[in-house]
N, C-alpha and C. Protein backbone atom coordinates (compact mmCIF):
# COMPACT_ATOMS: atom_id res chain seq x y z
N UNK A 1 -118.53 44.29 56.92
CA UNK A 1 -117.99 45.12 57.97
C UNK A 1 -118.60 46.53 57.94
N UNK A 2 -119.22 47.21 56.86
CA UNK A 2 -119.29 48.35 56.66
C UNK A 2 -120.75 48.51 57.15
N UNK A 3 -121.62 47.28 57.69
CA UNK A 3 -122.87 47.92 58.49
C UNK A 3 -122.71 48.28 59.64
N UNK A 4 -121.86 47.74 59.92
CA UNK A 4 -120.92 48.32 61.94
C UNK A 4 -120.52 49.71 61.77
N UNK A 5 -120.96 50.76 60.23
CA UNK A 5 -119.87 52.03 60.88
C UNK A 5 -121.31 52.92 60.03
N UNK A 6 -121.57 53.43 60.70
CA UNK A 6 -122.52 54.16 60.09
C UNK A 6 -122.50 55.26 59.28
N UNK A 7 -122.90 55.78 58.47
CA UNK A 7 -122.49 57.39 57.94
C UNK A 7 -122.67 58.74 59.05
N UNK A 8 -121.65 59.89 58.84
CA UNK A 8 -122.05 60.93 59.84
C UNK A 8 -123.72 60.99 59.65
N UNK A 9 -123.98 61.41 58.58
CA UNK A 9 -125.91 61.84 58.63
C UNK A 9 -126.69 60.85 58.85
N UNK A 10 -126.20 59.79 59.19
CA UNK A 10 -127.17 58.84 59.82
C UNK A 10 -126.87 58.51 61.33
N UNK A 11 -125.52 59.10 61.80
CA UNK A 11 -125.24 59.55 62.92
C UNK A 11 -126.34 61.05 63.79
N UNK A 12 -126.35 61.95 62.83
CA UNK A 12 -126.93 62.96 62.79
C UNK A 12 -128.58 62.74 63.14
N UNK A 13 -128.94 62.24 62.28
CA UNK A 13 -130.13 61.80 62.01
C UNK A 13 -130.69 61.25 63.21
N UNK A 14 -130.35 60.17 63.51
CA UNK A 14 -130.29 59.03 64.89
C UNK A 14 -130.32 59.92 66.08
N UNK A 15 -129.44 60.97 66.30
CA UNK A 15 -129.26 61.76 67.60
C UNK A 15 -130.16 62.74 67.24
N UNK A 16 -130.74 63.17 66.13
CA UNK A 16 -131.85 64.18 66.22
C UNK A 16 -133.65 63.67 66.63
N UNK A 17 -133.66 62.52 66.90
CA UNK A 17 -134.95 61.13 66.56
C UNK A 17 -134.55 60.54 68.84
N UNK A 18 -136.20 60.75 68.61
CA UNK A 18 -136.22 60.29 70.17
C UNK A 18 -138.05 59.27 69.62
N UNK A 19 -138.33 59.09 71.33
CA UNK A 19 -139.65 58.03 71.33
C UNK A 19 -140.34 59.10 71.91
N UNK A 20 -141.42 59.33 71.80
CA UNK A 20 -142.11 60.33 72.46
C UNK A 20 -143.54 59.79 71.92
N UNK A 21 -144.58 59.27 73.36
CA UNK A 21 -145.28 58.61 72.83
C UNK A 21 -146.48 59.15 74.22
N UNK A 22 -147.54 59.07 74.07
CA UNK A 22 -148.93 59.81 74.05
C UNK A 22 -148.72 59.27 75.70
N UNK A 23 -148.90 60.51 76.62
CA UNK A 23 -149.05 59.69 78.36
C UNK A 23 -150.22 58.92 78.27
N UNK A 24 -150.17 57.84 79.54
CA UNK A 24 -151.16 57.16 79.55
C UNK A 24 -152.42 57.79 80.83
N UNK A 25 -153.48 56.84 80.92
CA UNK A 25 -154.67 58.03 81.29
C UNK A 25 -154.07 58.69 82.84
N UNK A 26 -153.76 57.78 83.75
CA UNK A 26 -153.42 58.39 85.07
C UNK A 26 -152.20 59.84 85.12
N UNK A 27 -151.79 59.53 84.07
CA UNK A 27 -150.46 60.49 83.61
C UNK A 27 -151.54 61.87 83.11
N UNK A 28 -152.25 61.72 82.22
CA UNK A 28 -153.31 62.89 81.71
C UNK A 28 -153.68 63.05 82.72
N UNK A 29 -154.34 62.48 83.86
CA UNK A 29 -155.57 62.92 85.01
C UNK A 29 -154.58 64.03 85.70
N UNK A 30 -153.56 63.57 86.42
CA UNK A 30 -152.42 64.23 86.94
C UNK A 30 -152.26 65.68 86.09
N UNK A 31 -151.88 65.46 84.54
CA UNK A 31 -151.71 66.56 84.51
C UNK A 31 -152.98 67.43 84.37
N UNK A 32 -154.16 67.19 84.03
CA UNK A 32 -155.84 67.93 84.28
C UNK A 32 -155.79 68.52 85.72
N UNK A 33 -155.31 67.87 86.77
CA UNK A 33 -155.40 68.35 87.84
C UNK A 33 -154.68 69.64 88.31
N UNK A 34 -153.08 69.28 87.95
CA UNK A 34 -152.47 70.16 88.26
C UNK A 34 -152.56 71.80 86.99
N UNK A 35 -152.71 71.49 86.17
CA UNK A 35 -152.75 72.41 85.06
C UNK A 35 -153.69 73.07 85.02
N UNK A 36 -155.31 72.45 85.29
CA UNK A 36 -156.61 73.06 85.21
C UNK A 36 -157.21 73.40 86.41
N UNK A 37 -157.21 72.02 87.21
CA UNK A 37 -157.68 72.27 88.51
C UNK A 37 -156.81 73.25 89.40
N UNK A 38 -156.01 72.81 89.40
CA UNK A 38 -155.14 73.61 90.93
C UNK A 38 -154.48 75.50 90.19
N UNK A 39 -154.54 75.28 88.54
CA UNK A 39 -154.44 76.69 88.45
C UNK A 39 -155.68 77.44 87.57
N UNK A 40 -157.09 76.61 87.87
CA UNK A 40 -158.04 77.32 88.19
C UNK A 40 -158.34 78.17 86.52
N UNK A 41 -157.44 77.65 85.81
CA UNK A 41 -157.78 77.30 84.15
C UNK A 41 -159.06 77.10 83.67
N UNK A 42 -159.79 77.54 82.70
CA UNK A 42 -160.77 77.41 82.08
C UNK A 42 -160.79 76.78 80.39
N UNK A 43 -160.13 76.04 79.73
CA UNK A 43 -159.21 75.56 78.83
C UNK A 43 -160.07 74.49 78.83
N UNK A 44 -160.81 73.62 79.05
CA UNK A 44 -162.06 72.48 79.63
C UNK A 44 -162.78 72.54 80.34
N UNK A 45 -164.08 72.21 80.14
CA UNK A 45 -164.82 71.91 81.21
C UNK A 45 -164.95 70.83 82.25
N UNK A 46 -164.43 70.00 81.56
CA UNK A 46 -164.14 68.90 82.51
C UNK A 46 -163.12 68.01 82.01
N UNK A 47 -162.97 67.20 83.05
CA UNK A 47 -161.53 65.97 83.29
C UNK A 47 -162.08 65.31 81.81
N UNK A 48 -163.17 64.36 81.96
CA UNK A 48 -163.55 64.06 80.81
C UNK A 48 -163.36 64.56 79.14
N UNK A 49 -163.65 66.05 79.18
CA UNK A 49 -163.50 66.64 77.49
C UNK A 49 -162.01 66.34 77.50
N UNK A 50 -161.13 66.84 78.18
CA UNK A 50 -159.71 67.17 78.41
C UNK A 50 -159.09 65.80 77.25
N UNK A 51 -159.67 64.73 78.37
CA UNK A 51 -159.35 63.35 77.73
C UNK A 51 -159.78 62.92 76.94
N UNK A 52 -160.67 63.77 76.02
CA UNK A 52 -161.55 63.39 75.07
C UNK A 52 -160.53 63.76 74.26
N UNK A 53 -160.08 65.02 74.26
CA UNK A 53 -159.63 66.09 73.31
C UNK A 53 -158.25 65.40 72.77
N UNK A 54 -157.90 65.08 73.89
CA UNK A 54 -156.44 64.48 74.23
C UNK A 54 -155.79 63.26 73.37
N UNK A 55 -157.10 62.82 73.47
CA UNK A 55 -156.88 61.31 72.86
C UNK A 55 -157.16 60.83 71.46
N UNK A 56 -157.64 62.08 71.04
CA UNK A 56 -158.10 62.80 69.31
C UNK A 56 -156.97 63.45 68.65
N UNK A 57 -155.80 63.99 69.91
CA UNK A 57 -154.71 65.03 69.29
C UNK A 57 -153.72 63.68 68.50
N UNK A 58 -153.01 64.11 67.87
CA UNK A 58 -151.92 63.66 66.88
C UNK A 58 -150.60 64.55 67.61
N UNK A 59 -149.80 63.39 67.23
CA UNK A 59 -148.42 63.63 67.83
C UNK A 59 -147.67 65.01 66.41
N UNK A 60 -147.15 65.76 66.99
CA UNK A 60 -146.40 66.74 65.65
C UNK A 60 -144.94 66.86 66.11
N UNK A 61 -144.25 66.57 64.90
CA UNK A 61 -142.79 67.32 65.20
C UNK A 61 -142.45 68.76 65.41
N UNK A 62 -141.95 69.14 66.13
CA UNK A 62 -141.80 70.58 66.74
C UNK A 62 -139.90 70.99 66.77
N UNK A 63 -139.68 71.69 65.52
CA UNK A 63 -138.20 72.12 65.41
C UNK A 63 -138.03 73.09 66.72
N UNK A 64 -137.02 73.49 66.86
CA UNK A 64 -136.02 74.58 68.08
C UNK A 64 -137.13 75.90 67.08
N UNK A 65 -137.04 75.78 65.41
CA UNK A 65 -137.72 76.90 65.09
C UNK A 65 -139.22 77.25 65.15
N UNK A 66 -140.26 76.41 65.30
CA UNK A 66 -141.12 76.23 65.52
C UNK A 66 -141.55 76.65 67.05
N UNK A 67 -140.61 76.00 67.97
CA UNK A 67 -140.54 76.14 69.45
C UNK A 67 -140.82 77.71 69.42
N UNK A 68 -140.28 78.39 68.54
CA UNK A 68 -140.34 80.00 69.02
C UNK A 68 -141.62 80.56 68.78
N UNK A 69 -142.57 79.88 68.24
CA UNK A 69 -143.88 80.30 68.40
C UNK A 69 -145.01 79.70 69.45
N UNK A 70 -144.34 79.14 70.37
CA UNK A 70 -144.95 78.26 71.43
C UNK A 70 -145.31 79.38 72.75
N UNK A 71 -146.54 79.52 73.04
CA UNK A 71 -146.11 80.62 74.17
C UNK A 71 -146.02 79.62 75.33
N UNK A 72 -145.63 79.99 75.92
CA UNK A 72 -145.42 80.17 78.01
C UNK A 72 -143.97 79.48 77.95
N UNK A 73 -143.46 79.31 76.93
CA UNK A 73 -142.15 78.21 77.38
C UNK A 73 -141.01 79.32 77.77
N UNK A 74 -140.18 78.34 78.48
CA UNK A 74 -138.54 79.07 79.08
C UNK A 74 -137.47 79.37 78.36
N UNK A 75 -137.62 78.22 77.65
CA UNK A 75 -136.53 78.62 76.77
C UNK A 75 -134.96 78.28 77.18
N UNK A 76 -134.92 77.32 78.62
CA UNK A 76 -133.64 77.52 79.02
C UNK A 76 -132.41 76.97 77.98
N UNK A 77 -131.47 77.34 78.64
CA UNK A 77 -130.54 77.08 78.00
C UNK A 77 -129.22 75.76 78.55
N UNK A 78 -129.42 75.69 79.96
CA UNK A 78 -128.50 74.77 80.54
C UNK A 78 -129.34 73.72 81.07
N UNK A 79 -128.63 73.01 82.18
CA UNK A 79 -128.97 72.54 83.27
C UNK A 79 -129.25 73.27 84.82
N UNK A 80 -128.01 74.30 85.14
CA UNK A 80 -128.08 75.07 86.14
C UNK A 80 -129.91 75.98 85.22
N UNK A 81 -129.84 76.68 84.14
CA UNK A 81 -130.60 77.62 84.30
C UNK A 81 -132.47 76.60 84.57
N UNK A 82 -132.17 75.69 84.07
CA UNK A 82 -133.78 74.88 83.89
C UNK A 82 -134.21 74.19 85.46
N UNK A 83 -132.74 74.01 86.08
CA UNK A 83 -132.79 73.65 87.41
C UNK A 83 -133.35 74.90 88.41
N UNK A 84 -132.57 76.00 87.84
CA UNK A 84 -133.22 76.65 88.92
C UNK A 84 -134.60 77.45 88.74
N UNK A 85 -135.23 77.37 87.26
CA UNK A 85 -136.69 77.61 86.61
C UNK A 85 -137.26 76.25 87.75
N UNK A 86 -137.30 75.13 87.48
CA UNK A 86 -137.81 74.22 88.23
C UNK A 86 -137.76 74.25 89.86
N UNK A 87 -136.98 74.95 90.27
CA UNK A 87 -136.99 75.06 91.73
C UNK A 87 -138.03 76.09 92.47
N UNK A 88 -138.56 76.95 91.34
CA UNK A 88 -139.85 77.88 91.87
C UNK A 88 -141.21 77.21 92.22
N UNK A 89 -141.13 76.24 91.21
CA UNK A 89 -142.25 75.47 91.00
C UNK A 89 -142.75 74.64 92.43
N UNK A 90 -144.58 74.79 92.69
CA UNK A 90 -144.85 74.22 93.59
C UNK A 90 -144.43 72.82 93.84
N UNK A 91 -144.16 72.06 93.01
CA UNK A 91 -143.82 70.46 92.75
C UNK A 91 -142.56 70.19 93.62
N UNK A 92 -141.65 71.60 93.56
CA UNK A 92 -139.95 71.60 94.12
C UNK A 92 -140.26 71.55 95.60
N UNK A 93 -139.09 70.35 96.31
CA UNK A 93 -138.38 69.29 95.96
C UNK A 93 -139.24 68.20 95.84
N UNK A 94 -140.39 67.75 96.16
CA UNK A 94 -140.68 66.71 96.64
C UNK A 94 -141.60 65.77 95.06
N UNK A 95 -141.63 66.70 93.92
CA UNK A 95 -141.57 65.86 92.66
C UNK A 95 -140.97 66.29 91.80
N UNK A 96 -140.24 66.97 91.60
CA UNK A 96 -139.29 67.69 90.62
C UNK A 96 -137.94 68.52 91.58
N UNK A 97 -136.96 67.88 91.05
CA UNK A 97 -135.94 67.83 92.02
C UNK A 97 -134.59 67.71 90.80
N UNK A 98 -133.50 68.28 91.48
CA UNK A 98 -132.04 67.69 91.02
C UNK A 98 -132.29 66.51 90.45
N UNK A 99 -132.15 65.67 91.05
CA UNK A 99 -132.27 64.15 90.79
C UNK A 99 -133.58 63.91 89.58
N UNK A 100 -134.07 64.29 89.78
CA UNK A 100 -135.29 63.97 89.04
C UNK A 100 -135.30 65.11 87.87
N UNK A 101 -134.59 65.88 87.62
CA UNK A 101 -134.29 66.83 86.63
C UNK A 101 -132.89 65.94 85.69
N UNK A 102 -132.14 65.36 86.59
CA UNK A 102 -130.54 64.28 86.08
C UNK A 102 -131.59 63.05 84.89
N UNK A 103 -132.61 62.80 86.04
CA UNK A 103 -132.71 61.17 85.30
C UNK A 103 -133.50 61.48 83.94
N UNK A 104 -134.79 62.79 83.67
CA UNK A 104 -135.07 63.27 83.01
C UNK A 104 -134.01 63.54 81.42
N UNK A 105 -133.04 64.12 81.99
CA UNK A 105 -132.08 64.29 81.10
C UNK A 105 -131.27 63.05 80.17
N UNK A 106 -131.09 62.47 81.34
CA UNK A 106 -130.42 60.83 80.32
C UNK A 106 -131.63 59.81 79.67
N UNK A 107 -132.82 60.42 80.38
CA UNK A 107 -133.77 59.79 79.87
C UNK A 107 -133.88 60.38 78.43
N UNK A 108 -134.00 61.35 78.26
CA UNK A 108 -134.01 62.07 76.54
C UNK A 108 -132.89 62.06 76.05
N UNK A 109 -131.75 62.22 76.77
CA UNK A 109 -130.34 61.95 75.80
C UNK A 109 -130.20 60.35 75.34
N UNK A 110 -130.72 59.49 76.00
CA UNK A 110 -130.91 58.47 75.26
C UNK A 110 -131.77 57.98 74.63
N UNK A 111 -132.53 59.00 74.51
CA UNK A 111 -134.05 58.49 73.27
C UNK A 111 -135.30 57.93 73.66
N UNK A 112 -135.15 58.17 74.82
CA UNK A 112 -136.65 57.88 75.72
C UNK A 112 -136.90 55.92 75.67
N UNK A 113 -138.08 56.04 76.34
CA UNK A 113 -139.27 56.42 75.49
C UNK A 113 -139.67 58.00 76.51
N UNK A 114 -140.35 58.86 75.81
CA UNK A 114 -140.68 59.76 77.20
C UNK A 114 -142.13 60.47 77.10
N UNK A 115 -143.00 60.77 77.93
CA UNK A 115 -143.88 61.54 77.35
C UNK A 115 -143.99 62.62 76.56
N UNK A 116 -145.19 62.65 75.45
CA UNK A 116 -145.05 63.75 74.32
C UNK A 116 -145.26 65.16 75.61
N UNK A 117 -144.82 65.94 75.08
CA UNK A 117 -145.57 67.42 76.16
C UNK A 117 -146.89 67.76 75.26
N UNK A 118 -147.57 68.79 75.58
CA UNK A 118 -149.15 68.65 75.26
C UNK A 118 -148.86 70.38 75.29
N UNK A 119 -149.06 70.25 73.83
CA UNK A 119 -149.28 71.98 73.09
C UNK A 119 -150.89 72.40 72.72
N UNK A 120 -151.52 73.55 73.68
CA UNK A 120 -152.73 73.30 73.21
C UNK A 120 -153.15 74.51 71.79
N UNK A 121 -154.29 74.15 71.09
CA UNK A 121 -154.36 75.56 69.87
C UNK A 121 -155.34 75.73 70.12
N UNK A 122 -155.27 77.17 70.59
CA UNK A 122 -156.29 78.22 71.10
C UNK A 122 -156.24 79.30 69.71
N UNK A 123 -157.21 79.16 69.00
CA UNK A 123 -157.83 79.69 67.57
C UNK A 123 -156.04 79.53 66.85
N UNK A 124 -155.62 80.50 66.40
CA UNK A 124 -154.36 80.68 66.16
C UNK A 124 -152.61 80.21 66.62
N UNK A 125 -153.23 80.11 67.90
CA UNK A 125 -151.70 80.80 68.55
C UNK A 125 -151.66 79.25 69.58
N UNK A 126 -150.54 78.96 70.05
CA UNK A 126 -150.29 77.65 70.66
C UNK A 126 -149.53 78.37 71.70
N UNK A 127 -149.57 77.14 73.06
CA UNK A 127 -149.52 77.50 74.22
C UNK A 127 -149.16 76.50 74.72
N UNK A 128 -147.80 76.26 75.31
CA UNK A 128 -147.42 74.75 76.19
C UNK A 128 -148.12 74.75 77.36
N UNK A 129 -148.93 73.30 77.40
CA UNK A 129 -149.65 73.48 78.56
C UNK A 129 -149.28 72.36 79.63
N UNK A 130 -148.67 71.32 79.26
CA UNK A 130 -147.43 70.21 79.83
C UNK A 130 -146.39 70.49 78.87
N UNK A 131 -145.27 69.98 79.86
CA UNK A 131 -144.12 69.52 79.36
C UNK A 131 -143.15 70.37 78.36
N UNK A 132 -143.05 71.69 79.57
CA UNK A 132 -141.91 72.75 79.09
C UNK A 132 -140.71 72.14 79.49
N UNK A 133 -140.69 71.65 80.30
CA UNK A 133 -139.15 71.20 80.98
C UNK A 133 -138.91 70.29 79.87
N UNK A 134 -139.64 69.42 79.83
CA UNK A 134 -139.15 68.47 78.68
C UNK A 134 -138.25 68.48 77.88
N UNK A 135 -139.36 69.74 77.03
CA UNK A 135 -139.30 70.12 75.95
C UNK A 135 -137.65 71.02 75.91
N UNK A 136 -137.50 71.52 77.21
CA UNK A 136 -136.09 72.52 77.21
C UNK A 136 -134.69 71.42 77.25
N UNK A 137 -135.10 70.54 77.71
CA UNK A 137 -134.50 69.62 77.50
C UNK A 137 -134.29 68.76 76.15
N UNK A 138 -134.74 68.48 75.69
CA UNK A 138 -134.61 67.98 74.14
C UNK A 138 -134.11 69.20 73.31
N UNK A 139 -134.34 69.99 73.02
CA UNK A 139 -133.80 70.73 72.67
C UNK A 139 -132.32 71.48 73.09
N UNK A 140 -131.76 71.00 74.33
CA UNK A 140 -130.74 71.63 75.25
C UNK A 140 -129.61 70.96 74.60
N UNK A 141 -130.63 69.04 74.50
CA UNK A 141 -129.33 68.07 73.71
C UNK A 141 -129.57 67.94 72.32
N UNK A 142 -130.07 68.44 71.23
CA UNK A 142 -130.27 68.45 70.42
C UNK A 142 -130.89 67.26 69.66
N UNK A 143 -132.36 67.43 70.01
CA UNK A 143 -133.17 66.85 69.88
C UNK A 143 -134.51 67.46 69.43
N UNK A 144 -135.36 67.14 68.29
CA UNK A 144 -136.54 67.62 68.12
C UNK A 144 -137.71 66.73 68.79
N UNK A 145 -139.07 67.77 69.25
CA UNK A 145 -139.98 67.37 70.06
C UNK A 145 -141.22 67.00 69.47
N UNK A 146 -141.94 65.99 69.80
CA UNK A 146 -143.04 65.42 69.36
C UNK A 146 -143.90 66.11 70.56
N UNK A 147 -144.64 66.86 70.31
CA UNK A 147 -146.23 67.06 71.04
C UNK A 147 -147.54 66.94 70.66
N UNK A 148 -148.34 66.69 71.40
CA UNK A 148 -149.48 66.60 71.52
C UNK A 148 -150.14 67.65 71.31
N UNK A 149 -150.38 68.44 70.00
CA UNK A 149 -151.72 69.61 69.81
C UNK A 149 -152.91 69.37 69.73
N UNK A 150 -153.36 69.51 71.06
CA UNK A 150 -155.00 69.57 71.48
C UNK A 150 -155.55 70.95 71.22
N UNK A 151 -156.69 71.16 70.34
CA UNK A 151 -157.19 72.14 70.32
C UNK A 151 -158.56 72.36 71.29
N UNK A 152 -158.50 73.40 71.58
CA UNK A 152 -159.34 74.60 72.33
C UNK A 152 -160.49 75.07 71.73
């Protein structure tokens, strides 16, 4: 009977542990486009290195404390505040939306599987270059983040 009841720290444990697993190529192209191409980024020379680089990076665990050395991220703290960070965004409504901010959420509160976000290292210093929302999210439900550090 006593494998049906788990211990709190393996309760703990379990809710701190998600799937976070490497996007696949059309998922990378998408984000090369929007990240490099459309904001005119110099971070690659081409679609190609990007995916070169990409596919060389190793997944890393990333604590809430770690997170604080990440530049460009938000940092939010709710749902209202990450909802309305996401509503500036060119993507708002028609790919990032309420709805699509909800399913996001139960998607990581239940452990994915979900894409890693993609931290790049520029000499020293790291820089979220996908997957801030994500990332504010796993952390919102208390969850640590697996990313992708591609170096520069």
């Amino acid at each position: 009977m006593q494998e049906y009841f788990k211990s709190f720290d393996q309760q703990i444990l379990e809710a701190s542990q998600m799937k976070w697993i490497t996007p696949n190529k059309k998922t990378l192209k998408r984000e090369y486009q929007v990240e490099c191409v459309l904001k005119n980024s110099t971070y690659f020379k081409s679609e190609e290195e990007f995916l070169g680089k990409v596919t060389k990076a190793k997944l890393v665990s990333i604590t809430k404390k770690d997170d604080s050395k990440i530049a460009n991220r938000s940092h939010t703290k709710d749902f209202d505040e990450l909802h309305d960070l996401i509503s500036n965004y060119a993507s708002y409504p028609e790919y990032r939306n309420e709805k699509s901010l909800r399913i996001l959420y139960k998607l990581v509160n239940d452990g994915g599987p979900c894409d890693a976000p993609i931290v790049l290292k520029i000499g020293k210093k790291l820089k979220v270059f996908s997957g801030n929302t994500r990332m504010d999210i796993a952390f919102q439900v208390g969850r640590n983040v697996e990313v992708l550090i591609v170096e520069v």
